[in-house]
N, C-alpha and C. Protein backbone atom coordinates (compact mmCIF):
# COMPACT_ATOMS: atom_id res chain seq x y z
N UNK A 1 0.82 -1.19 0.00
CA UNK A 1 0.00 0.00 0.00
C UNK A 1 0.87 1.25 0.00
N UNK A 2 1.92 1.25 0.46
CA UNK A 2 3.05 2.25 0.57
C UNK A 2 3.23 2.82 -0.53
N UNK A 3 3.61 1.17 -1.15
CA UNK A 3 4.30 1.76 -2.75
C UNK A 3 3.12 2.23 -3.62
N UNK A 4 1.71 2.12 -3.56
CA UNK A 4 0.73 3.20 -4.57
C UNK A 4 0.95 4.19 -4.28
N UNK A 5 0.96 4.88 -2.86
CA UNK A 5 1.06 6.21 -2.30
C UNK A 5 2.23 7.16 -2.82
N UNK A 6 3.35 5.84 -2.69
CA UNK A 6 4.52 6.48 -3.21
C UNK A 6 4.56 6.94 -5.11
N UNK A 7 4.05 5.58 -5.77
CA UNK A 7 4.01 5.99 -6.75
C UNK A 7 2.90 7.32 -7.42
N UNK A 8 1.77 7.27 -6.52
CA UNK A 8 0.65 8.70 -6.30
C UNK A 8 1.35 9.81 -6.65
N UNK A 9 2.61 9.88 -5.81
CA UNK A 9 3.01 10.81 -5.50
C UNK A 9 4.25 11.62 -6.27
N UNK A 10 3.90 10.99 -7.40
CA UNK A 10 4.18 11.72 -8.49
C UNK A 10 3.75 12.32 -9.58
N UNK A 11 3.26 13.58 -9.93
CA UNK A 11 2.35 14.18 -10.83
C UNK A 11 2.11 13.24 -12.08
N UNK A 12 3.19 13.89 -12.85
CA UNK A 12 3.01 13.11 -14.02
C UNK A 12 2.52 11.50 -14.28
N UNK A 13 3.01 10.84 -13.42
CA UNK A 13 2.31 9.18 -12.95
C UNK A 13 0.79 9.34 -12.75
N UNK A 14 0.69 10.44 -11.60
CA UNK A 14 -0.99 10.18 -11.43
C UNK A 14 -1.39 10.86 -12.46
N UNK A 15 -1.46 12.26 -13.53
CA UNK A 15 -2.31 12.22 -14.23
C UNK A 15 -2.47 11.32 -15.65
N UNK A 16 -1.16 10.81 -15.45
CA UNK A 16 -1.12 9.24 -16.41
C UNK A 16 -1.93 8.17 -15.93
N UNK A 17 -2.46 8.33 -14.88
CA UNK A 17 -2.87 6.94 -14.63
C UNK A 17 -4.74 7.46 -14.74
N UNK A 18 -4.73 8.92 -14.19
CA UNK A 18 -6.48 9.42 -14.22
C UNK A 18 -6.79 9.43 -15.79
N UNK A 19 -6.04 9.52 -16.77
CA UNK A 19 -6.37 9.59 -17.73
C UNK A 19 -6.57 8.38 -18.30
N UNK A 20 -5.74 7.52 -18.80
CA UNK A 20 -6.13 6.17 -18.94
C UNK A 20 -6.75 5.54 -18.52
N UNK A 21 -7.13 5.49 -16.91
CA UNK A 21 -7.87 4.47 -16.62
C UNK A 21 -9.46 5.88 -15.68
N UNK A 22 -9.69 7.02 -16.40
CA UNK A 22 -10.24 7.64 -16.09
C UNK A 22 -11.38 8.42 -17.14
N UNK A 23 -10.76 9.03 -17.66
CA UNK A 23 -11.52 10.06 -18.70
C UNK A 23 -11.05 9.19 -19.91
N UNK A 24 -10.40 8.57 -20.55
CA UNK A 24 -9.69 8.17 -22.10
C UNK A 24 -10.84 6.83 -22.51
N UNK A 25 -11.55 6.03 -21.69
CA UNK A 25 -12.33 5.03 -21.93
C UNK A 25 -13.24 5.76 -22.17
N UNK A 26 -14.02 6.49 -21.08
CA UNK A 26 -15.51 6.96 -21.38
C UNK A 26 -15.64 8.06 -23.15
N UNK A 27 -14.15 8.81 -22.84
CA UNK A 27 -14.40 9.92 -24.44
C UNK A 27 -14.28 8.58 -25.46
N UNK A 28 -13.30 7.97 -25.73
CA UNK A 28 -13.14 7.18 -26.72
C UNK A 28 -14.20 6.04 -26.85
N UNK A 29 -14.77 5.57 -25.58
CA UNK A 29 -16.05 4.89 -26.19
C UNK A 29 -17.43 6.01 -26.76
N UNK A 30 -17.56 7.04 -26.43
CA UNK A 30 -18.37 8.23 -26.98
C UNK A 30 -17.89 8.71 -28.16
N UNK A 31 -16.96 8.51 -28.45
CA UNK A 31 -16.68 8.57 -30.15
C UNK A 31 -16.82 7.11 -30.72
N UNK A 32 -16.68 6.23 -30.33
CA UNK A 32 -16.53 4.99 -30.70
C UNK A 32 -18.27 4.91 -31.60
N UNK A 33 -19.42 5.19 -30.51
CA UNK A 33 -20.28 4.84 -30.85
C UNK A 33 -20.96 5.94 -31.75
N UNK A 34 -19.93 6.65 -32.27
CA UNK A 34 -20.72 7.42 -33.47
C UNK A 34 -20.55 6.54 -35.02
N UNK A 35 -20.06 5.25 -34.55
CA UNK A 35 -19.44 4.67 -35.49
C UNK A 35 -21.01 4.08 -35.93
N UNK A 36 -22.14 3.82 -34.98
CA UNK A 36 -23.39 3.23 -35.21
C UNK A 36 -24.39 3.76 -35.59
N UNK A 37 -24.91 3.31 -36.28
CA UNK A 37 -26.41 4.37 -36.86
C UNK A 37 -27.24 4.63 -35.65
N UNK A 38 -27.93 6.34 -35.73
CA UNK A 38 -28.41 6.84 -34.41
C UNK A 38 -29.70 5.49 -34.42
N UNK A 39 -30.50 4.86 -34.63
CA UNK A 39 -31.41 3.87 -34.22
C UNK A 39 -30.82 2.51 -34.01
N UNK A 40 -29.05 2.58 -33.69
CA UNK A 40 -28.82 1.31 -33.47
C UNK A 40 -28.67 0.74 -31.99
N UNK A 41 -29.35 0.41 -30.97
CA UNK A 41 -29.80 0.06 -29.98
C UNK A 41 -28.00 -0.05 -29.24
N UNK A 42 -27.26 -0.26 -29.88
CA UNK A 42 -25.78 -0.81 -29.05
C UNK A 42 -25.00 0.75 -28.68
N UNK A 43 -25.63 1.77 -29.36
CA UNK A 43 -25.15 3.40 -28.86
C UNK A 43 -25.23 3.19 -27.19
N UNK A 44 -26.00 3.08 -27.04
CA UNK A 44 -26.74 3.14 -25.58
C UNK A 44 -26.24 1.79 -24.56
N UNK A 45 -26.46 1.11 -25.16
CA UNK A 45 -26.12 -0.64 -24.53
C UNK A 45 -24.41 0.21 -24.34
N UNK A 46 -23.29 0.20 -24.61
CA UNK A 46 -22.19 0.53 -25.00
C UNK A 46 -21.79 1.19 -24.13
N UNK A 47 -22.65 2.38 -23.70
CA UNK A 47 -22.08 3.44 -23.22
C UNK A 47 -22.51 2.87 -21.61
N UNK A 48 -23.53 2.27 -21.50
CA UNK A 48 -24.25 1.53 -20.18
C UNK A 48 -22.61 0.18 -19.41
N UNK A 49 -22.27 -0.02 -20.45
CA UNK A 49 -21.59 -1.40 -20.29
C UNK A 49 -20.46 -0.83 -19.72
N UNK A 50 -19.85 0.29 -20.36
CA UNK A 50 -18.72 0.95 -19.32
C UNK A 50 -18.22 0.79 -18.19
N UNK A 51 -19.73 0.89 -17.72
CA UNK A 51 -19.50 1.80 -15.63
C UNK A 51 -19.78 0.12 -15.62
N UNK A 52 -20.16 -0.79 -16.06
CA UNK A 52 -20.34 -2.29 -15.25
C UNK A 52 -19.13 -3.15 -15.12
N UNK A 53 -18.02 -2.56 -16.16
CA UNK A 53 -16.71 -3.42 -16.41
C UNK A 53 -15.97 -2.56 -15.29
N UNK A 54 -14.80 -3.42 -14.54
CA UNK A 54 -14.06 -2.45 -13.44
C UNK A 54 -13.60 -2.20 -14.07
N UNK A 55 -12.92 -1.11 -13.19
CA UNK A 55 -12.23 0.18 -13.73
C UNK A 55 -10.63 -0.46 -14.68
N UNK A 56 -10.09 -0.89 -13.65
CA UNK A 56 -8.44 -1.56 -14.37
C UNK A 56 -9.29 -2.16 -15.43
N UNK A 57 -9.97 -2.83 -15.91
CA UNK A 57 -10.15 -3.61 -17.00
C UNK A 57 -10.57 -2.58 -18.50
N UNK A 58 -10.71 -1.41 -18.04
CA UNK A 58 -11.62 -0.56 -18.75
C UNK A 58 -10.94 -0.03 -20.34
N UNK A 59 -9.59 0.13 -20.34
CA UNK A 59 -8.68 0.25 -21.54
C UNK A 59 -8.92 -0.48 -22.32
N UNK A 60 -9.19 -2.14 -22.12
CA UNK A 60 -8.84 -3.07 -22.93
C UNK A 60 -10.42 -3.31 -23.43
N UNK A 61 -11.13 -3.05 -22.69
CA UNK A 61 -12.27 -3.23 -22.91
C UNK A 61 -12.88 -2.28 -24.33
N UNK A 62 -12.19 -0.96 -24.40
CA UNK A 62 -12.64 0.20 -25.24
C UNK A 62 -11.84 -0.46 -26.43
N UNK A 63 -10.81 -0.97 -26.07
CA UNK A 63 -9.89 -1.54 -27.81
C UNK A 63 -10.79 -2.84 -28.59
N UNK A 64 -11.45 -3.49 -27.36
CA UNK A 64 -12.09 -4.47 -28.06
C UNK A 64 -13.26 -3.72 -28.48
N UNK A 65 -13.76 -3.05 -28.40
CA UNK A 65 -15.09 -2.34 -29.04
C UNK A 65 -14.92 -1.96 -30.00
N UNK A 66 -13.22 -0.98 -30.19
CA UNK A 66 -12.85 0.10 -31.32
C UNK A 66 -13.21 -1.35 -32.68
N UNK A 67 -12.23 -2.52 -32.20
CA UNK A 67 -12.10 -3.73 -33.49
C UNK A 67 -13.76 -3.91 -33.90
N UNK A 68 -14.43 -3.81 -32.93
CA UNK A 68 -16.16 -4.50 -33.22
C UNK A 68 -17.02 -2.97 -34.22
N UNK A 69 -16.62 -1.68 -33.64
CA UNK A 69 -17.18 -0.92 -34.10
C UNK A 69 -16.77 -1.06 -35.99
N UNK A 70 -14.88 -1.01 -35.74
CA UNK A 70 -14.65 -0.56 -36.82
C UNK A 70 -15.16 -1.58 -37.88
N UNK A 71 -15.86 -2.64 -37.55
CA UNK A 71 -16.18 -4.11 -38.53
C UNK A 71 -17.63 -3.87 -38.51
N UNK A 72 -18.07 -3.23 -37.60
CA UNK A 72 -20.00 -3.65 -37.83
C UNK A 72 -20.44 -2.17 -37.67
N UNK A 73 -20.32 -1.28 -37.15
CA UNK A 73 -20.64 -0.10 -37.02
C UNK A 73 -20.60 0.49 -38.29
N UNK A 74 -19.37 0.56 -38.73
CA UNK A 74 -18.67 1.47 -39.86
C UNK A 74 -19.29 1.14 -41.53
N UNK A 75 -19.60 -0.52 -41.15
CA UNK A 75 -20.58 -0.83 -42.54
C UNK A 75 -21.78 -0.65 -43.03
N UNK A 76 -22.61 -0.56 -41.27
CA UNK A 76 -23.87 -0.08 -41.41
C UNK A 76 -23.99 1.47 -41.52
N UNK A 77 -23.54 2.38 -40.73
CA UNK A 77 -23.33 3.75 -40.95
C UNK A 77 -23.31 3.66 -42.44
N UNK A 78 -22.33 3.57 -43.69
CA UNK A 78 -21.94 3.74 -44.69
C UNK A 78 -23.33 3.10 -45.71
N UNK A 79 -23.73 1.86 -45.00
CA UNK A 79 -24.99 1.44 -45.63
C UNK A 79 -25.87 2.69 -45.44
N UNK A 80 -26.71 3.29 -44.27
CA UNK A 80 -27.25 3.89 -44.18
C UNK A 80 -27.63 5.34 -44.61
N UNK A 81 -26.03 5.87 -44.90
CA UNK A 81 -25.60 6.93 -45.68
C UNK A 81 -26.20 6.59 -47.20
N UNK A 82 -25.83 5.45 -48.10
CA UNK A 82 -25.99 5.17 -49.16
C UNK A 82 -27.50 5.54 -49.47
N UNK A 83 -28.64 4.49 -48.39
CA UNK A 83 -29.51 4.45 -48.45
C UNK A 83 -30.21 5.90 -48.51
N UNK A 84 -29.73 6.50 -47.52
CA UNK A 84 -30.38 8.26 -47.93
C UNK A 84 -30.09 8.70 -48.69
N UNK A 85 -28.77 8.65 -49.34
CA UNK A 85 -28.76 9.65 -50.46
C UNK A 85 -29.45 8.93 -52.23
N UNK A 86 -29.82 7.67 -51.72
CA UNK A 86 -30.41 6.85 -53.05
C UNK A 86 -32.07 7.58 -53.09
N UNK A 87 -32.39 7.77 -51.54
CA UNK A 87 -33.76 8.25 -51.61
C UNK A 87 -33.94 9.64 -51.64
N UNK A 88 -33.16 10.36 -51.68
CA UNK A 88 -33.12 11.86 -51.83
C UNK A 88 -32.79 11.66 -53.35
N UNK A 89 -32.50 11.58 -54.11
CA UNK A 89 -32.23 11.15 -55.91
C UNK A 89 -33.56 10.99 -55.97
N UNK A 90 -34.04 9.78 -55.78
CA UNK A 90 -35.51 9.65 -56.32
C UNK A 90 -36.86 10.05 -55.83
N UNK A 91 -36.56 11.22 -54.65
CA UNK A 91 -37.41 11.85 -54.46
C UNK A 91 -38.15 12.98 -55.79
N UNK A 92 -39.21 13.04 -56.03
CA UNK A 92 -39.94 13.83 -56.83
C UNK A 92 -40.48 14.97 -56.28
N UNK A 93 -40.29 16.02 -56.79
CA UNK A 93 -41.36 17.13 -56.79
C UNK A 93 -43.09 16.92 -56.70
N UNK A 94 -43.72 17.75 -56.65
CA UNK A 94 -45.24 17.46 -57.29
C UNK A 94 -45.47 17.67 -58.32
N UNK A 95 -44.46 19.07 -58.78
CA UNK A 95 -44.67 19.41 -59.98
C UNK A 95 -44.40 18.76 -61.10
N UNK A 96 -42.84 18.02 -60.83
CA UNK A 96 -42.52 17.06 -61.63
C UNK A 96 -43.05 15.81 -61.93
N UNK A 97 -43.59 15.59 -60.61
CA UNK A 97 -45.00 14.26 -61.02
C UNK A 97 -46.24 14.40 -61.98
N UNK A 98 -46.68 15.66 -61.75
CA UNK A 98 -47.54 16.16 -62.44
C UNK A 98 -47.27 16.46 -63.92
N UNK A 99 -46.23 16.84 -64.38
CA UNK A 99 -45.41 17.13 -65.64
C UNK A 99 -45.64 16.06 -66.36
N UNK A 100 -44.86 14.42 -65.49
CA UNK A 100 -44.53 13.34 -66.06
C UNK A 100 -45.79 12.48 -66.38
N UNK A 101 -47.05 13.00 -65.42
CA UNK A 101 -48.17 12.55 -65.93
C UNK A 101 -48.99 12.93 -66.55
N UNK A 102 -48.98 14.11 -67.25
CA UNK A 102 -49.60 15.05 -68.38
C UNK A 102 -48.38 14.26 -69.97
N UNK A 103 -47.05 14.43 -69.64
CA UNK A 103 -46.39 13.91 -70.73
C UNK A 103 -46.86 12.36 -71.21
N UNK A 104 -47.50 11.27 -70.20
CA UNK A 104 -47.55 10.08 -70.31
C UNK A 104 -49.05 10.37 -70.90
N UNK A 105 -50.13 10.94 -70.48
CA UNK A 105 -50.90 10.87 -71.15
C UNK A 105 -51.39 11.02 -72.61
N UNK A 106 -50.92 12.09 -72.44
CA UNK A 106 -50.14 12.83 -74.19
C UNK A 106 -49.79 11.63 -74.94
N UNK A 107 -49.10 11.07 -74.20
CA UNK A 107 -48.19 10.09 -74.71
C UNK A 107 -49.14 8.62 -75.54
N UNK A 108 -49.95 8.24 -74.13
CA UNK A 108 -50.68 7.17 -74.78
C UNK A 108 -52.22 8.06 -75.68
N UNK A 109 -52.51 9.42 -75.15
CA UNK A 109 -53.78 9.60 -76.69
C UNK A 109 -52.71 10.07 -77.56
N UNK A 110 -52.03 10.07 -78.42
CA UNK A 110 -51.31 9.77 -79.30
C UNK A 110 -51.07 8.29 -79.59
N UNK A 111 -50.71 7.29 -78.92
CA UNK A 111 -50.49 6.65 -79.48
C UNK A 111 -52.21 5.38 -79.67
N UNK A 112 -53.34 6.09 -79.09
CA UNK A 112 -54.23 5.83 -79.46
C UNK A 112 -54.66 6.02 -80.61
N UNK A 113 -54.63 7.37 -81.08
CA UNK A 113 -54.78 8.10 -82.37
C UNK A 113 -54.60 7.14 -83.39
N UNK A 114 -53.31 7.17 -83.19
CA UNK A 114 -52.57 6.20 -84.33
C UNK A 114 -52.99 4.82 -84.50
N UNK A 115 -53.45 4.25 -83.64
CA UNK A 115 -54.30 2.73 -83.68
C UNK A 115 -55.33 3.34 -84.52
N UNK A 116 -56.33 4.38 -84.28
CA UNK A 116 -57.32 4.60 -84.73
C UNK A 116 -57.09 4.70 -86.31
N UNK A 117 -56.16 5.35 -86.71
CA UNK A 117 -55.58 5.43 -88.04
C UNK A 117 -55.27 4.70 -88.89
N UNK A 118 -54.77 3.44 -88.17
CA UNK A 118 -54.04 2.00 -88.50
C UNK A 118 -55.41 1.57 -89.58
N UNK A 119 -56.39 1.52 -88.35
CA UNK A 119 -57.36 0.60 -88.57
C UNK A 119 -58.27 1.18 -89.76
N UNK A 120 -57.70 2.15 -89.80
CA UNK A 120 -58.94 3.16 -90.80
C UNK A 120 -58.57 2.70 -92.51
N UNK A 121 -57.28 2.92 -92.15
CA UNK A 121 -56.39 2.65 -93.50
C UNK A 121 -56.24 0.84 -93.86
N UNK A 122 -56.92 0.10 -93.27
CA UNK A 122 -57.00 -1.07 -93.34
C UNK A 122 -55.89 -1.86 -92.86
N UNK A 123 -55.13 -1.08 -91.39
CA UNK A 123 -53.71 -1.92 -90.92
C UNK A 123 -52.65 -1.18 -91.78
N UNK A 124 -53.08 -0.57 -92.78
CA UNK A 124 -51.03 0.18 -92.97
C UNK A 124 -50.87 1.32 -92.94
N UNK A 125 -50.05 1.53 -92.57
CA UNK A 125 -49.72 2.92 -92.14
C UNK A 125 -49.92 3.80 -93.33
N UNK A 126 -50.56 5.15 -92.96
CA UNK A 126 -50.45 6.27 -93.88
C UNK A 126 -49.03 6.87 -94.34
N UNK A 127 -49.11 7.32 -95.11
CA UNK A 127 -47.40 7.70 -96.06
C UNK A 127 -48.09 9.16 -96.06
N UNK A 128 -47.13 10.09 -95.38
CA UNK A 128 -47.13 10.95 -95.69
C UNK A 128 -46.52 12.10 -96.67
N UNK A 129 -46.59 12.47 -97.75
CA UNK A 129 -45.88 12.85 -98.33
C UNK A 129 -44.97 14.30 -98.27
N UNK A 130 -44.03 14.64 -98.31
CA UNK A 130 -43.45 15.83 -98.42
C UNK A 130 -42.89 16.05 -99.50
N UNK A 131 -42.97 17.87 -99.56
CA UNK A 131 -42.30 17.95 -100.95
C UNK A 131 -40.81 18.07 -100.55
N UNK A 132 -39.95 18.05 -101.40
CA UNK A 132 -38.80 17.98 -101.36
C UNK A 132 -38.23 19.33 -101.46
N UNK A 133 -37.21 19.68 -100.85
CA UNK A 133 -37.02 21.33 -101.45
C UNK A 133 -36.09 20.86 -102.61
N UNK A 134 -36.10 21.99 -103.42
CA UNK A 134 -35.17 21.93 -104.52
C UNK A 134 -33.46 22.19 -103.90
N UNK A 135 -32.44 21.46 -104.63
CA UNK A 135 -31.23 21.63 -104.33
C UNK A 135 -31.01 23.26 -104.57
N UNK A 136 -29.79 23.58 -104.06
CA UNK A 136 -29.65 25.07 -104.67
C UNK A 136 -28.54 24.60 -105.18
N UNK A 137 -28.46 25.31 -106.07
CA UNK A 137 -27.26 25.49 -107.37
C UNK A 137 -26.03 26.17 -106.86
């Protein structure tokens, strides 16, 4: 017991030792878990699991998380990113919906028309004629 006191009793030792086994687990697991998508239930589980592991064990404990985050966290985040920006692309306007369904209509009475035409002409298509312009000299 002497020798903690003694070793205490040196600045630089103790704020080496408050930091590592003090403040450096709790910040680095609070960055750790930005590695998880905000609805991923282990943000919370994570940060809970901390204060239950003792303290000396607590370093080794944050390195095994960093390996778990950087493998399962980091893929889903990046999934999730993907996924929003695929649905922001195919988000529509109203107006543009509205556009694309005035163009489609257009689209099929025209190509009604033309059935109607088909059939008129007995199935073949009308030839339309144009005049030709003359070449210029």
């Amino acid at each position: 017991m002497a020798e903690l006191f003694e070793t205490a009793a040196s600045w630089p030792t103790l704020l080496l030792v408050l930091l590592v086994f003090g403040f450096a687990p709790g910040f680095v697991l609070r960055l750790l878990v930005f590695a998880y998508p905000r609805s991923d239930p282990r943000r919370r589980e994570l940060i809970a699991e901390l204060y239950a592991v003792h303290r000396i064990q607590r370093p080794l404990w944050v390195a095994e998380q960093l390996e778990a985050a950087l493998f399962e966290g980091v893929p889903q985040r990046i999934r999730a990113v993907r996924r929003r920006l695929q649905a922001r692309r195919r988000k529509i306007t109203d107006e543009e919906r509205v556009r694309m369904l005035k163009e489609l209509y257009q689209a099929r009475k025209r190509m009604a028309l033309a059935r109607v035409q088909l059939d008129a002409y007995g199935g073949k298509p009308r030839r339309r004629w144009r005049r030709r312009s003359k070449p210029s000299a």
